[in-house]
N, C-alpha and C. Protein backbone atom coordinates (compact mmCIF):
# COMPACT_ATOMS: atom_id res chain seq x y z
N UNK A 1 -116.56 93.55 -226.55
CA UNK A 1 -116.72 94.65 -225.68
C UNK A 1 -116.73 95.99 -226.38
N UNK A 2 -117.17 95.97 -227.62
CA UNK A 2 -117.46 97.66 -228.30
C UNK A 2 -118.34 97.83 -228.50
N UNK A 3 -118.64 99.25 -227.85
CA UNK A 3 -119.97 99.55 -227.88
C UNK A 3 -120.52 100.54 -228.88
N UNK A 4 -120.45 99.96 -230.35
CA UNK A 4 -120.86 100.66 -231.18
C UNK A 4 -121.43 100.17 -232.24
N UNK A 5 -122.41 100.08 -233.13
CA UNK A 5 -123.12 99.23 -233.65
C UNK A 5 -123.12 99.37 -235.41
N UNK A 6 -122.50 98.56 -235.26
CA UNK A 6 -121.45 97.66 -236.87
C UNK A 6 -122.40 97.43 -237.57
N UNK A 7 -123.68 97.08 -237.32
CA UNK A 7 -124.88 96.95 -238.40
C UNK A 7 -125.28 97.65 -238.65
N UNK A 8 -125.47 99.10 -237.89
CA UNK A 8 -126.32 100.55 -238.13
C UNK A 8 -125.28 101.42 -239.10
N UNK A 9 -123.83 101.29 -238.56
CA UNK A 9 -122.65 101.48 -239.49
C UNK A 9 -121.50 101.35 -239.66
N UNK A 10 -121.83 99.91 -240.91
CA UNK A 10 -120.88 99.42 -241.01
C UNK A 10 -119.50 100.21 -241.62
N UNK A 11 -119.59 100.81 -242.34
CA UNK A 11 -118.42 101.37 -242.25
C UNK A 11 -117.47 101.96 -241.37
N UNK A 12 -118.11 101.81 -240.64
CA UNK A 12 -117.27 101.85 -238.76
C UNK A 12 -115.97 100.43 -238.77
N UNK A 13 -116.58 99.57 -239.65
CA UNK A 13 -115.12 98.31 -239.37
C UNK A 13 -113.79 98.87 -239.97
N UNK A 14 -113.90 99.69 -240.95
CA UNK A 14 -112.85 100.50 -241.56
C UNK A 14 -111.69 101.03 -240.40
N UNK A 15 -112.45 101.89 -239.45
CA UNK A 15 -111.66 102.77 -238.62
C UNK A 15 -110.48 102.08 -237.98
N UNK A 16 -109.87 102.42 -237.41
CA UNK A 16 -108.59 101.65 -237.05
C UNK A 16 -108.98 101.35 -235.34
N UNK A 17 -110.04 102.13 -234.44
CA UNK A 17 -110.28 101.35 -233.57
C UNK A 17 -111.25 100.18 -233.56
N UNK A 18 -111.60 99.87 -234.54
CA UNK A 18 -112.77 99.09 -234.45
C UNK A 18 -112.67 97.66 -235.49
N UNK A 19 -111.63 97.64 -236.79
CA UNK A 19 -111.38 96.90 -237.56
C UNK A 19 -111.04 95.46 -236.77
N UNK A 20 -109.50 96.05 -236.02
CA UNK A 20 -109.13 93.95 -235.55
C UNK A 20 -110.02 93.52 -234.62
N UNK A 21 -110.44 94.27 -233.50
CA UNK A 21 -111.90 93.31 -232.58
C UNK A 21 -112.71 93.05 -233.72
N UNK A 22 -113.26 93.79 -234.75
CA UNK A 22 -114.45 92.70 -235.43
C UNK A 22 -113.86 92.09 -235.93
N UNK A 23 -112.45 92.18 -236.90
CA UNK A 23 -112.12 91.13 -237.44
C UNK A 23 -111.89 89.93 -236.48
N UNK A 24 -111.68 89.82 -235.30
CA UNK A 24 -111.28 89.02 -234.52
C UNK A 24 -112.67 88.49 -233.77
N UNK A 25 -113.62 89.15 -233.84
CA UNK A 25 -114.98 88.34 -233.84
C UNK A 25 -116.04 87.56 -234.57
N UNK A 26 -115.24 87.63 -236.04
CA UNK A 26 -115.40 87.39 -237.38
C UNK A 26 -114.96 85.80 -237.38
N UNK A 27 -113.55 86.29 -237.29
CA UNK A 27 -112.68 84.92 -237.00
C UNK A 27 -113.25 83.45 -235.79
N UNK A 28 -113.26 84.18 -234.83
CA UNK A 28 -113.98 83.72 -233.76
C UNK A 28 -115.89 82.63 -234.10
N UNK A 29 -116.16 83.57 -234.87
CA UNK A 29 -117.47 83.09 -235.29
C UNK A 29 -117.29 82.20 -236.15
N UNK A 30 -116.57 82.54 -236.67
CA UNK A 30 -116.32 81.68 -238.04
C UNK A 30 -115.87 80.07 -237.65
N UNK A 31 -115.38 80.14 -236.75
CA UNK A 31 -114.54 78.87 -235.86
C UNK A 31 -113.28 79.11 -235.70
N UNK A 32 -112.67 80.11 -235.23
CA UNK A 32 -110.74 79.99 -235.39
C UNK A 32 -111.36 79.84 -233.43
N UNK A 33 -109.77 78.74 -233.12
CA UNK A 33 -109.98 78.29 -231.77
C UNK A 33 -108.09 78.55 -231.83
N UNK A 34 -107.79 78.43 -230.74
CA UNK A 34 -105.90 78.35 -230.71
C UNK A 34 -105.74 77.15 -231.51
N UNK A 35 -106.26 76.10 -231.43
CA UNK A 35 -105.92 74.73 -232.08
C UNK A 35 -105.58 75.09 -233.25
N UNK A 36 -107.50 75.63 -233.98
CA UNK A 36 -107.14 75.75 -234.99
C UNK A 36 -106.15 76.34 -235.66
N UNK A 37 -105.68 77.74 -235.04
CA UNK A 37 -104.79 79.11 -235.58
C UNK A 37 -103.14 78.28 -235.53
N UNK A 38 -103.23 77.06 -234.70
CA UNK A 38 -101.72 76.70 -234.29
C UNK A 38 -101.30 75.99 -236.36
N UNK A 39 -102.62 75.36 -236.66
CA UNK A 39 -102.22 74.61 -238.02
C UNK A 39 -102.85 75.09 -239.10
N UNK A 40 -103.24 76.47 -238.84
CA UNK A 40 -103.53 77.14 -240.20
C UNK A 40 -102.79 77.35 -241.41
N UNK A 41 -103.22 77.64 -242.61
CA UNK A 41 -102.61 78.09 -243.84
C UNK A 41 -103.02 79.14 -244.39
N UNK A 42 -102.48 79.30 -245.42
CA UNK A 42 -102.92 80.45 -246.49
C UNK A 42 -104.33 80.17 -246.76
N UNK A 43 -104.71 78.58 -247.57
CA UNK A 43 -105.94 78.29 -247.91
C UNK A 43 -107.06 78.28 -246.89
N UNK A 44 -106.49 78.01 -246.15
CA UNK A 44 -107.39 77.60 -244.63
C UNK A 44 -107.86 79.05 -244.82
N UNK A 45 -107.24 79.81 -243.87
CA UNK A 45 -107.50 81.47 -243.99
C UNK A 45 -108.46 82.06 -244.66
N UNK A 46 -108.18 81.58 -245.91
CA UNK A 46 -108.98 82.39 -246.99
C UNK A 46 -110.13 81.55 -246.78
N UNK A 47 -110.42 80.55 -247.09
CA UNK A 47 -111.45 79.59 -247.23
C UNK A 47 -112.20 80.22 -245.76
N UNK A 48 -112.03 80.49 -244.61
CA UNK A 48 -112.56 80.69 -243.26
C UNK A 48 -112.82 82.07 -243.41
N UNK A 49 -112.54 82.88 -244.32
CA UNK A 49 -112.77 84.57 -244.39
C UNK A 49 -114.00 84.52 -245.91
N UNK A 50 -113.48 83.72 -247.09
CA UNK A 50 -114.25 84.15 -247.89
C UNK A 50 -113.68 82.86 -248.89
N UNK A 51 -114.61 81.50 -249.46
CA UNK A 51 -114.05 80.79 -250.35
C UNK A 51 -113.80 81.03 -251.01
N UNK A 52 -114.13 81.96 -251.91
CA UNK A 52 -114.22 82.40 -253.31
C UNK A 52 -112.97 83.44 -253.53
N UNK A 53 -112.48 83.92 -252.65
CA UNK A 53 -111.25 84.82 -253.09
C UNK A 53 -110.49 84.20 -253.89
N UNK A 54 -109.82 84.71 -254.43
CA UNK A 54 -108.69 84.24 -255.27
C UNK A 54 -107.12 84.42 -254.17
N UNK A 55 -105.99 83.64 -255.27
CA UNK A 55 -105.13 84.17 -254.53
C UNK A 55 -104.70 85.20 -254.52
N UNK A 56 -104.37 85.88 -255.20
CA UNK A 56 -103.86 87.35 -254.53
C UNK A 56 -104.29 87.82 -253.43
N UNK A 57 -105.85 87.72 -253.16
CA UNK A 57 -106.47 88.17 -251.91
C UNK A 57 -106.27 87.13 -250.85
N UNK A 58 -105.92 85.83 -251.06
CA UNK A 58 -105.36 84.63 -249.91
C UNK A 58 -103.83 84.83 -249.65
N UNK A 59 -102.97 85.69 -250.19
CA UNK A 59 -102.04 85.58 -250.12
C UNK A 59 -101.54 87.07 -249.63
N UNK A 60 -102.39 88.14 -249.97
CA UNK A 60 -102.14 89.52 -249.06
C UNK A 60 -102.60 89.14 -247.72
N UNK A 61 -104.02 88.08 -247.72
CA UNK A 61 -104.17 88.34 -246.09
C UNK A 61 -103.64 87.30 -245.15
N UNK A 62 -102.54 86.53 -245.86
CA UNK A 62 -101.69 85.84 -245.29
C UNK A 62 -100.41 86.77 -245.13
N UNK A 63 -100.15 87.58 -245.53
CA UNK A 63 -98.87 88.29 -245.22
C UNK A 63 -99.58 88.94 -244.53
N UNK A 64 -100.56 89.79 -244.30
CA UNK A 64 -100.89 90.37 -243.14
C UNK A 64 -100.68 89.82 -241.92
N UNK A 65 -101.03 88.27 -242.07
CA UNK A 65 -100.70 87.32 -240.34
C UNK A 65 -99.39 87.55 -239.99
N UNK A 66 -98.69 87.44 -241.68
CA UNK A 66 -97.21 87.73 -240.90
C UNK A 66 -96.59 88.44 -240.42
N UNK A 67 -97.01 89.61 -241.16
CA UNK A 67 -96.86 90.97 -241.04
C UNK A 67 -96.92 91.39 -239.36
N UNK A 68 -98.11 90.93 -238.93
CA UNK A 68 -98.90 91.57 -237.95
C UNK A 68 -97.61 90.83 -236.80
N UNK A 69 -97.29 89.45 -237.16
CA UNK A 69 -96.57 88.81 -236.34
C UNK A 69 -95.35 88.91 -235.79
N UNK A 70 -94.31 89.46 -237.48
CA UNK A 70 -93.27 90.12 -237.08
C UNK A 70 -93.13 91.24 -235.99
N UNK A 71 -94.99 92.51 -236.87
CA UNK A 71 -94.81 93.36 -235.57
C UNK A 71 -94.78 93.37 -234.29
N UNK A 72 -94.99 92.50 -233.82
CA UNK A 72 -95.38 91.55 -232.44
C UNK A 72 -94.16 90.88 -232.09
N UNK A 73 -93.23 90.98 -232.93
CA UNK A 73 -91.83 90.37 -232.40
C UNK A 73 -91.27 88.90 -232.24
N UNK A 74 -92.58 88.46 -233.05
CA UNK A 74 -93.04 86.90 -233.10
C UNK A 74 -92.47 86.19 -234.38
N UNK A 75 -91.07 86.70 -234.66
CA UNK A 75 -90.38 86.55 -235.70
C UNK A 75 -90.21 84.97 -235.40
N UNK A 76 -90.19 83.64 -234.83
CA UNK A 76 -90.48 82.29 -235.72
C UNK A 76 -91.46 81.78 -235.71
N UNK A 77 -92.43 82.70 -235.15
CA UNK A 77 -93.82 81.77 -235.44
C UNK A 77 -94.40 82.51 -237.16
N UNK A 78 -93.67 83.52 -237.15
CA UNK A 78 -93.54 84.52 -238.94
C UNK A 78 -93.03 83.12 -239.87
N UNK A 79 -92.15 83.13 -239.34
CA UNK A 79 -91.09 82.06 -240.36
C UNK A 79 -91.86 80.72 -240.16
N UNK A 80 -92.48 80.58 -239.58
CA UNK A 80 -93.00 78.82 -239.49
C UNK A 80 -94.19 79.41 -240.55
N UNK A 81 -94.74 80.13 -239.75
CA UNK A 81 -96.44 80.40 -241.05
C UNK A 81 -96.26 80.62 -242.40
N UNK A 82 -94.63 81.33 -242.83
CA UNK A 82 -94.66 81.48 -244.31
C UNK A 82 -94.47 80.37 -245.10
N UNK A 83 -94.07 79.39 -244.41
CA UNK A 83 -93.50 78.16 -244.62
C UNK A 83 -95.22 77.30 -245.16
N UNK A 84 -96.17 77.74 -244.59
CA UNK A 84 -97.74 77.08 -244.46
C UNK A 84 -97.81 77.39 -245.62
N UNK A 85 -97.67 77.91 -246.81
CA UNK A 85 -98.30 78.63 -248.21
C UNK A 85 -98.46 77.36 -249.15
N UNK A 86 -99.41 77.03 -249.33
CA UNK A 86 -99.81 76.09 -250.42
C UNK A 86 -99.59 76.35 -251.57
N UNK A 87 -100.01 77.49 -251.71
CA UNK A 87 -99.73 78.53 -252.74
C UNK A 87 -98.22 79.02 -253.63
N UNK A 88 -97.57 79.34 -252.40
CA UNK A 88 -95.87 78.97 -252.94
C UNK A 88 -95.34 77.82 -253.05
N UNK A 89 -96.07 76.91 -252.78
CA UNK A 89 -95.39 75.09 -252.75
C UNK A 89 -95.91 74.98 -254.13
N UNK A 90 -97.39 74.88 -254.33
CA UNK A 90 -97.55 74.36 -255.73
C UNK A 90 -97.03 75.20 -256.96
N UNK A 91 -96.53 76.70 -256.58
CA UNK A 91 -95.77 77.29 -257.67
C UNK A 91 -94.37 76.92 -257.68
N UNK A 92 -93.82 76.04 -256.50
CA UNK A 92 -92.26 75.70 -257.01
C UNK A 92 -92.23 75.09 -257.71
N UNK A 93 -93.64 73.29 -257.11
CA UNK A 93 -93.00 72.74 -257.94
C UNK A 93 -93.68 72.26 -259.49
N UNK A 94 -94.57 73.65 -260.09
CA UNK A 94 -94.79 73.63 -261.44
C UNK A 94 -96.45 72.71 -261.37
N UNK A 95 -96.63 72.68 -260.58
CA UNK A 95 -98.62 72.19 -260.31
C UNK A 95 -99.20 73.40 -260.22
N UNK A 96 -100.68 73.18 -261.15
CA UNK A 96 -102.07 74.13 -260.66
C UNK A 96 -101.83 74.42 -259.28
N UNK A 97 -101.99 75.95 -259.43
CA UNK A 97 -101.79 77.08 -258.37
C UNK A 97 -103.16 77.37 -258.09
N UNK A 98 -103.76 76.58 -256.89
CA UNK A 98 -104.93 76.87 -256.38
C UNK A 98 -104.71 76.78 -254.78
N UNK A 99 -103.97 76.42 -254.24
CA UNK A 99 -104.31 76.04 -252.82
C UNK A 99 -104.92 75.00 -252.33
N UNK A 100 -105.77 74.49 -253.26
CA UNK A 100 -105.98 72.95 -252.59
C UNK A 100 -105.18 71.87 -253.14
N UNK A 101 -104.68 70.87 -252.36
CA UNK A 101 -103.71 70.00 -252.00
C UNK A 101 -104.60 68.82 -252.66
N UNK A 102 -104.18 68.06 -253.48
CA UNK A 102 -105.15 67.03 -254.02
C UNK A 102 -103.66 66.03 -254.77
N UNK A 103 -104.62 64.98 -255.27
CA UNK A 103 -103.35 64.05 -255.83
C UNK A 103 -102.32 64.57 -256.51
N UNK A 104 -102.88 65.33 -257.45
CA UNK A 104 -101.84 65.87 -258.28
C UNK A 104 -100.76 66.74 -257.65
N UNK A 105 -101.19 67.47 -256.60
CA UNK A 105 -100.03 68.44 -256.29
C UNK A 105 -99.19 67.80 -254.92
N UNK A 106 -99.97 66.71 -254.61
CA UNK A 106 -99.01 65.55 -253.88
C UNK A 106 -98.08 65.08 -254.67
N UNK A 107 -98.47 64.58 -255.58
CA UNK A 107 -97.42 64.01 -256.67
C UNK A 107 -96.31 64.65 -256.99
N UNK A 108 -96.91 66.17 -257.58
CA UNK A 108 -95.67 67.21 -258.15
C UNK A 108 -94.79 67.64 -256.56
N UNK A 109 -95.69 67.46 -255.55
CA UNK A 109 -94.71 67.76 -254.28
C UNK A 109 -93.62 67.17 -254.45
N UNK A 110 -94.02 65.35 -254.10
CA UNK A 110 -93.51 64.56 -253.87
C UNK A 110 -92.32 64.22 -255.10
N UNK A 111 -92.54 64.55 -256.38
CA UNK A 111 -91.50 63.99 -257.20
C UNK A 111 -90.23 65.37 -257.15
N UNK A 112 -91.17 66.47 -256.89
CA UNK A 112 -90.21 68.03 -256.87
C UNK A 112 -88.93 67.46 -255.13
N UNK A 113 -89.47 67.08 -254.65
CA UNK A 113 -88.73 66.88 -253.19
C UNK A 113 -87.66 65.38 -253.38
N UNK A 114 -88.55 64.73 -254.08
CA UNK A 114 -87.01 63.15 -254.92
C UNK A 114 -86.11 63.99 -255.36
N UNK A 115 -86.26 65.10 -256.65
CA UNK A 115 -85.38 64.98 -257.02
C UNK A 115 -84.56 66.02 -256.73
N UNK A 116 -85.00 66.83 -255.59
CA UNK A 116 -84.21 67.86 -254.85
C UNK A 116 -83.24 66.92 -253.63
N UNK A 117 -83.62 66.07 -253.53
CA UNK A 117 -82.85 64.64 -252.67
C UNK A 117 -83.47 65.49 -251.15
N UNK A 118 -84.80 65.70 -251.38
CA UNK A 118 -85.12 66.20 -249.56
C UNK A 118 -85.75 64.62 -249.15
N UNK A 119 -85.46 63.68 -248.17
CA UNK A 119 -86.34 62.42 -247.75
C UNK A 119 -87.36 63.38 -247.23
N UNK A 120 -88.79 62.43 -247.20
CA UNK A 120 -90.25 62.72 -247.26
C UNK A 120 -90.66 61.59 -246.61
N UNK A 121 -90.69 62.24 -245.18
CA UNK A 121 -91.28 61.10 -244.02
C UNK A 121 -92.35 60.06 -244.67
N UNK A 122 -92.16 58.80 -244.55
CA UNK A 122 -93.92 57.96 -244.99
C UNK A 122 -94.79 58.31 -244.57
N UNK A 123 -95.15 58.82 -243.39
CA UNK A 123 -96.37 59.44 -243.11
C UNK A 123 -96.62 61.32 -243.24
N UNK A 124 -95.50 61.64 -244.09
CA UNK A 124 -96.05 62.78 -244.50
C UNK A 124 -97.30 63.34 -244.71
N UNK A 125 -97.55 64.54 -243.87
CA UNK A 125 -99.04 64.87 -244.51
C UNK A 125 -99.04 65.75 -245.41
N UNK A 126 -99.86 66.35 -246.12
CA UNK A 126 -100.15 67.53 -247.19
C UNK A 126 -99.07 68.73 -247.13
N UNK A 127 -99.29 69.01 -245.54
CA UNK A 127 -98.74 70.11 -245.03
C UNK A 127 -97.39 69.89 -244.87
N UNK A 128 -96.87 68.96 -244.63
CA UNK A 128 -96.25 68.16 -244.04
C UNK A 128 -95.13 68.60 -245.58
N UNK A 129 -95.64 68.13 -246.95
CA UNK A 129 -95.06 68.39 -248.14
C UNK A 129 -95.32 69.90 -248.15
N UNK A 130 -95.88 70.36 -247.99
CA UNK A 130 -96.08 71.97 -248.76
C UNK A 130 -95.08 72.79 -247.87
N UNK A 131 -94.57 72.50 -246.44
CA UNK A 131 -93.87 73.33 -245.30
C UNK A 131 -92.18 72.68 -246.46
N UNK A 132 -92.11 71.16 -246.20
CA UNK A 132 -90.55 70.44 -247.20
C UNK A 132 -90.29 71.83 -248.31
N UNK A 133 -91.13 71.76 -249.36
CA UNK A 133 -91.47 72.07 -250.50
C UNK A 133 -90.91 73.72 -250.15
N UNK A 134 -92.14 74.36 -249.60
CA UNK A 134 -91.12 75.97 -249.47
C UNK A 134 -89.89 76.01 -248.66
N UNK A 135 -89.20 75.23 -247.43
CA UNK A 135 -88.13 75.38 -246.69
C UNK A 135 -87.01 75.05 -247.97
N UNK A 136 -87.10 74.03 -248.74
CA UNK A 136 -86.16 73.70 -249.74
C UNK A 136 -86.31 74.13 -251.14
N UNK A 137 -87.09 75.13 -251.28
CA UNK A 137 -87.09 75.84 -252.87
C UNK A 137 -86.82 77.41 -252.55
C-alpha cells in the first residue's frame, strides 16, 4: 500500500518510511510465510535475502530480527531465535564456520554435546543440534 515508486527511486528504500514495507515485500516475495518465519535461522535469512553474503552480513541481519523483536517486547521469541545461529553452534564447537549444517558439523555438534554430557534426542534434527549446542555453550 505505498504509493511511491521504488524503481523510479530507489533510493527511497533508505528512508525510514519506506525501508520495512519493502523490506517486508521483499521477504514476502521471496517466500517468508508465518510457517516459514516460525523455523527460520541465521542461514535461512541470509540465504532468502542474498546467498552470497558472508557472515558478518548473516549475522548483523540476524540481530536485527532480534533486535527489532526485543523492541517489540517479544523478549522469548528474541531468546528462542538467538538460540537458531548456526553460525554460533559451529564456532563452539570448533567446525568450519559457514552456516551450512552438513556431516561434519553434525559430527562436531554431536561429539561437542557427548562430551558436555547434554543427551541428544535420536531423532534430533540439524536445528535441533545447533539450538542444544548454543543453549549449552
Amino acid at each position: 500500500g505505498m504509493d511511491v515508486d521504488l524503481i523510479e527511486k530507489p533510493e527511497l528504500v533508505n528512508d525510514e518510511r519506506y525501508a520495512l514495507p519493502a523490506a517486508l515485500a521483499f521477504l514476502e516475495h521471496a517466500g517468508m510465510t508465518d510457517n516459514v518465519a516460525e523455523s527460520m535461522s541465521t542461514k535461512q535469512l541470509n540465504n532468502m535475502i542474498n546467498i552470497g553474503a558472508n557472515r558478518e552480513i548473516a549475522e548483523e541481519r540476524w540481530g536485527s530480527v532480534i533486535g527489532a523483536l526485543r523492541a517489540a517486547d517479544m523478549e522469548d521469541k528474541a531468546d528462542e531465535l538467538e538460540l537458531r545461529n548456526e553460525y554460533a553452534a559451529q564456532e563452539a564447537v570448533g567446525t568450519k564456520v559457514d552456516g551450512a549444517i552438513g556431516p561434519n558439523s553434525r559430527r562436531a555438534m554431536r561429539s561437542w554435546l557427548n562430551r558436555n554430557n547434554v543427551t541428544i534426542p535420536e531423532d534430533a534434527s540439524d536445528m535441533d543440534l545447533v539450538v542444544s549446542v548454543n543453549k549449552n555453550s
